[in-house]
C-alpha atoms as a PDB file:
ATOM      1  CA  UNK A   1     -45.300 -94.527-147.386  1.00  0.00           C
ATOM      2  CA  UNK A   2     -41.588 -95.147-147.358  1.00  0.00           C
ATOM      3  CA  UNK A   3     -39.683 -98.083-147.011  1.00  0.00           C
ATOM      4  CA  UNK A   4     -38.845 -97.671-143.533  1.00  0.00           C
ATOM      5  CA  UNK A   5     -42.614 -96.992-142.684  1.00  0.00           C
ATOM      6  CA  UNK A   6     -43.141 -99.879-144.653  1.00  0.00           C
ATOM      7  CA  UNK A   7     -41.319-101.889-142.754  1.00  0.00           C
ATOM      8  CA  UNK A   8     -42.316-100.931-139.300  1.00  0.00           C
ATOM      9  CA  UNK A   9     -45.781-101.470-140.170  1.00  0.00           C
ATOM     10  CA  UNK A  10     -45.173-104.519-141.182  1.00  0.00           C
ATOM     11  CA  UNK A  11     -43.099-105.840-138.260  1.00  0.00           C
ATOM     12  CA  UNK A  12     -45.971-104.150-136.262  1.00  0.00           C
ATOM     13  CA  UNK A  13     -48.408-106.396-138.046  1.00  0.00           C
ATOM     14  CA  UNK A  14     -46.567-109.289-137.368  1.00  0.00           C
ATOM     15  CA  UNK A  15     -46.485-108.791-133.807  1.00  0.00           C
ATOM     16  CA  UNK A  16     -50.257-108.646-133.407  1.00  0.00           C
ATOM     17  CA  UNK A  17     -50.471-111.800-135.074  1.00  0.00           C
ATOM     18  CA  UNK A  18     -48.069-113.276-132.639  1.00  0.00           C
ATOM     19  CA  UNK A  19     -49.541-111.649-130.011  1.00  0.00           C
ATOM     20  CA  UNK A  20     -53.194-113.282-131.438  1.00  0.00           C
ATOM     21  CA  UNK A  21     -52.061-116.875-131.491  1.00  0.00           C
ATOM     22  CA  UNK A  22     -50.564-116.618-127.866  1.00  0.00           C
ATOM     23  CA  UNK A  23     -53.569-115.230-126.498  1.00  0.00           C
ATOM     24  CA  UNK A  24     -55.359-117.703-128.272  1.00  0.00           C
ATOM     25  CA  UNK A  25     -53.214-120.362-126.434  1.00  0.00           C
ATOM     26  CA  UNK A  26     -53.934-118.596-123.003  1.00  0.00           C
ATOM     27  CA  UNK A  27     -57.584-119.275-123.884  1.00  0.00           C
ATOM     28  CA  UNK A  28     -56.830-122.835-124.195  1.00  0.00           C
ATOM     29  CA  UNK A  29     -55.043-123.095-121.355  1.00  0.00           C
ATOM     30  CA  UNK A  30     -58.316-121.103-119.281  1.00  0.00           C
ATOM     31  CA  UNK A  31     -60.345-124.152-120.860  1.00  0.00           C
ATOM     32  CA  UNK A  32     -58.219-126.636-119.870  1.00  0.00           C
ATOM     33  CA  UNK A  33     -60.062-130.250-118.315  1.00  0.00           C
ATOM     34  CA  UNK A  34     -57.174-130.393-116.158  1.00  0.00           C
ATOM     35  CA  UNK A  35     -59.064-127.435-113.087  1.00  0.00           C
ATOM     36  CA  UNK A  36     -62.278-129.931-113.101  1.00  0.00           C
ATOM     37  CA  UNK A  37     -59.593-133.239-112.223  1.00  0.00           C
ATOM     38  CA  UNK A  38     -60.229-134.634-108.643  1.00  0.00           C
ATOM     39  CA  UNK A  39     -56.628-134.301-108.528  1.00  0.00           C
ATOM     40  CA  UNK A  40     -54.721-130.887-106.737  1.00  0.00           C
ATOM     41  CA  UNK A  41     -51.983-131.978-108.694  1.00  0.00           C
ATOM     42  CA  UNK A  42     -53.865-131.407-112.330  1.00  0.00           C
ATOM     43  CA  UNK A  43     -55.344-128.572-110.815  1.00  0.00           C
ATOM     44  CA  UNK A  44     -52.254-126.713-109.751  1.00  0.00           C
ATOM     45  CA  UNK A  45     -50.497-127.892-113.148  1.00  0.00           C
ATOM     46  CA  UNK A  46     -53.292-126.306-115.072  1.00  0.00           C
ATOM     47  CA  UNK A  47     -53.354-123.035-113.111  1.00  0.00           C
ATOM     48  CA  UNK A  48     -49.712-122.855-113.434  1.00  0.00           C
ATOM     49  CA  UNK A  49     -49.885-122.933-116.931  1.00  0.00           C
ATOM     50  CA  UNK A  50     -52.657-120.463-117.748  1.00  0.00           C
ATOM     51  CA  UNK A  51     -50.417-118.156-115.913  1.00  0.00           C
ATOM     52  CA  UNK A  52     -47.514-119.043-117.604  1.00  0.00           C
ATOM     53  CA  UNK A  53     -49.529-118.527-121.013  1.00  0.00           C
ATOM     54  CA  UNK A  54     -51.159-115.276-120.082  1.00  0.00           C
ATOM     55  CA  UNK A  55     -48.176-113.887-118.949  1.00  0.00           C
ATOM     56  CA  UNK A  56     -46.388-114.979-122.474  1.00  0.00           C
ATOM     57  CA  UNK A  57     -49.864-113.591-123.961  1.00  0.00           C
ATOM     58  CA  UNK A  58     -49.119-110.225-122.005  1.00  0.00           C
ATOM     59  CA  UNK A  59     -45.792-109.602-123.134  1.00  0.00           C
ATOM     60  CA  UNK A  60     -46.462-110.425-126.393  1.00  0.00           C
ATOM     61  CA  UNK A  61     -48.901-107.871-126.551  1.00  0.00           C
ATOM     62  CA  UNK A  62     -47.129-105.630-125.024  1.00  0.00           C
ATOM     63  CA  UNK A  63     -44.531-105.807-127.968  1.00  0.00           C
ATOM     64  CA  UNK A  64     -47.094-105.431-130.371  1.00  0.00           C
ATOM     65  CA  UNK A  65     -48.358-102.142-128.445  1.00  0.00           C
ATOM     66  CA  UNK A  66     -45.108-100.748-128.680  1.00  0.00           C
ATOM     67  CA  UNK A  67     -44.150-102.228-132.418  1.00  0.00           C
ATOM     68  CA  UNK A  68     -47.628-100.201-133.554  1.00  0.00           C
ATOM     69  CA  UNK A  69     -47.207 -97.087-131.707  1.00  0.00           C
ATOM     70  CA  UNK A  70     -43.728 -96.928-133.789  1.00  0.00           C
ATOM     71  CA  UNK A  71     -45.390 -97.757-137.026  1.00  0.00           C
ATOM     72  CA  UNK A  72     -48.244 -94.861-136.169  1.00  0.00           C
ATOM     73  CA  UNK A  73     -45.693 -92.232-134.903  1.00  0.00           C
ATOM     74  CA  UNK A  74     -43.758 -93.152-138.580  1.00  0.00           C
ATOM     75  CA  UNK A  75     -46.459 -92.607-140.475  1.00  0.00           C
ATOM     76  CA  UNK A  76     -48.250 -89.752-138.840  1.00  0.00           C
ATOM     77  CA  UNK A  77     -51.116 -91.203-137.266  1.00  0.00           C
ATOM     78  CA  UNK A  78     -53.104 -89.041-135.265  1.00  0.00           C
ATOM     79  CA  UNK A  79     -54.206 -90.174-132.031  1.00  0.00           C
ATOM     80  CA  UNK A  80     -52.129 -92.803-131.672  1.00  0.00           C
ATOM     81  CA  UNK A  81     -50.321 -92.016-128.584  1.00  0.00           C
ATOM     82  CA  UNK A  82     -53.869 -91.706-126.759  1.00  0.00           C
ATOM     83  CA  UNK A  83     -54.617 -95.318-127.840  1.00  0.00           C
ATOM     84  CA  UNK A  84     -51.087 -96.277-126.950  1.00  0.00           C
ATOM     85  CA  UNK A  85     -51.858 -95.281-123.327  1.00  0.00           C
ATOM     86  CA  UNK A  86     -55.113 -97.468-122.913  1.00  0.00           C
ATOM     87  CA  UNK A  87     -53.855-100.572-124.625  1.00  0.00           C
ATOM     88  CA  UNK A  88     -50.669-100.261-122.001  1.00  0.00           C
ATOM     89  CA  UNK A  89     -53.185 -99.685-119.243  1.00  0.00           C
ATOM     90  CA  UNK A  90     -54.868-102.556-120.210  1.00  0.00           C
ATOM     91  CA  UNK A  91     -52.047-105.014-121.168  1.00  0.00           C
ATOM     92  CA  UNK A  92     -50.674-103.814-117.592  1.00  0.00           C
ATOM     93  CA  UNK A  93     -53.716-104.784-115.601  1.00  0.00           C
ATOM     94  CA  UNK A  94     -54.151-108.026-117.578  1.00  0.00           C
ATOM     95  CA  UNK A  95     -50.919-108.929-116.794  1.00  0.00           C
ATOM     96  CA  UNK A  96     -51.090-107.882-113.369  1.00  0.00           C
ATOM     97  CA  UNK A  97     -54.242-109.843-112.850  1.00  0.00           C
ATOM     98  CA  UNK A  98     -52.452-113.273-114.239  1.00  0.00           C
ATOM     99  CA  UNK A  99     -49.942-112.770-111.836  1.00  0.00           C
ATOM    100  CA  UNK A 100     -52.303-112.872-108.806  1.00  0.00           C
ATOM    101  CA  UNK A 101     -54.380-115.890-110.177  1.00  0.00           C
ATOM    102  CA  UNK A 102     -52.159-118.534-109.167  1.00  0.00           C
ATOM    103  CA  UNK A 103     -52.572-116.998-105.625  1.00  0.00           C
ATOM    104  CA  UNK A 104     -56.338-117.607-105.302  1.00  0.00           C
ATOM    105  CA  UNK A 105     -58.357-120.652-103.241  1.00  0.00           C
ATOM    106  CA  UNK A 106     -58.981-122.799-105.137  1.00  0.00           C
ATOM    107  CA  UNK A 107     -59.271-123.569-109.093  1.00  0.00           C
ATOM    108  CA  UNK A 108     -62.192-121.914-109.544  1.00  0.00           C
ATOM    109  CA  UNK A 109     -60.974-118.775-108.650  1.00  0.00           C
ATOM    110  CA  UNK A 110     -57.701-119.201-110.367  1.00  0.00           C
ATOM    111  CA  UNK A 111     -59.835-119.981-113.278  1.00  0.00           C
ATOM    112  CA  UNK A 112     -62.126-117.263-112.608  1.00  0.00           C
ATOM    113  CA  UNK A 113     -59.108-114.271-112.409  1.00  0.00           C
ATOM    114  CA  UNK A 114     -57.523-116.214-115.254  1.00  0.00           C
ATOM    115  CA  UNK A 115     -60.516-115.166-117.491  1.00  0.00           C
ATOM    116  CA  UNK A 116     -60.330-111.344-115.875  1.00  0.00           C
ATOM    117  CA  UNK A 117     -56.859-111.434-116.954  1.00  0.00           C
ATOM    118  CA  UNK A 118     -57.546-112.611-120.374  1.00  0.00           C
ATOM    119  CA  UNK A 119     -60.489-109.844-120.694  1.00  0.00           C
ATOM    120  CA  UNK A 120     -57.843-107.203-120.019  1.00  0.00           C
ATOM    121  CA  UNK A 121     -55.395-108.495-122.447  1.00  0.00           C
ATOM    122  CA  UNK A 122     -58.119-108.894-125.437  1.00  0.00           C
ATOM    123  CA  UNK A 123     -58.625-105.231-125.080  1.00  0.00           C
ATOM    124  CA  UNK A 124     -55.356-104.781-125.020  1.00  0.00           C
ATOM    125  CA  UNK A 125     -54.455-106.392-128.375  1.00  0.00           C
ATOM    126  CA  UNK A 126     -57.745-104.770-129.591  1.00  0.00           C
ATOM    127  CA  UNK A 127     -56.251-101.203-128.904  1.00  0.00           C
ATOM    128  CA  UNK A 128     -52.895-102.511-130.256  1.00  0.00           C
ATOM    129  CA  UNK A 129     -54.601-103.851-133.489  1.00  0.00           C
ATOM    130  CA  UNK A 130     -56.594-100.622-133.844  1.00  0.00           C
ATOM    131  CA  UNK A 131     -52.926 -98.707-133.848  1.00  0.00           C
ATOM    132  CA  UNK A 132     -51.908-100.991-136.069  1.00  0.00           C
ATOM    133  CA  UNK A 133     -54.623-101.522-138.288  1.00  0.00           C
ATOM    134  CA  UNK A 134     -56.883 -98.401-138.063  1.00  0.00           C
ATOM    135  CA  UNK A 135     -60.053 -97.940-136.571  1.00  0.00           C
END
């Protein structure tokens, strides 16, 4: 491996651990007391934030997708475009699925497409970590 492969993979691996801790923090934020509060107003800050925090997640994931498929295509990796393609699928629909939560009845539902979203995006990152990383 040359330097310059060297160093994409290892801004490549950097960006799925960034991408790990902010999905980590969307998970959080899907936990969050704040939905079960008698008040709307803890309720709608909470679901407000989990989308906030998934979306964050699902560009950061969507960095690391592309960071990776870089890093494969510089070092030869077979089959990385085809794993490429899902994880964006996937980081796509994750995303697109956090977008729509905040637009649900009530927090349950939010909640409820929240963890969809964040279902999406963890196979995302997966695919992005197995570009990365190897199978």
């Amino acid at each position: 491996m040359n330097e310059e492969q060297s160093k994409r993979l290892s801004e490549a691996a950097e960006s799925i651990l960034q991408a790990s801790e902010a999905l980590e923090e969307a998970r959080d934020a899907i936990g969050d007391r704040r939905f079960e509060s008698d008040q709307e107003r803890d309720r709608s800050a909470a679901a407000q934030q989990m989308t906030s925090r998934l979306d964050n997640a699902g560009k950061r994931i969507e960095d690391a997708v592309r960071k990776g498929t870089v890093a494969a295509a510089a070092g030869l990796r077979p089959g990385a475009f085809a794993r490429y393609r899902e994880a964006w699928t996937a980081v796509r629909e994750g995303r697109g699925l956090a977008r729509t939560a905040a637009d649900q009845d009530g927090s349950a539902n939010k909640k409820l497409r929240g963890q969809e979203a964040l279902a999406r995006l963890e196979d995302a990152l997966e695919g992005a970590a197995t570009i990365v990383f190897g199978d």
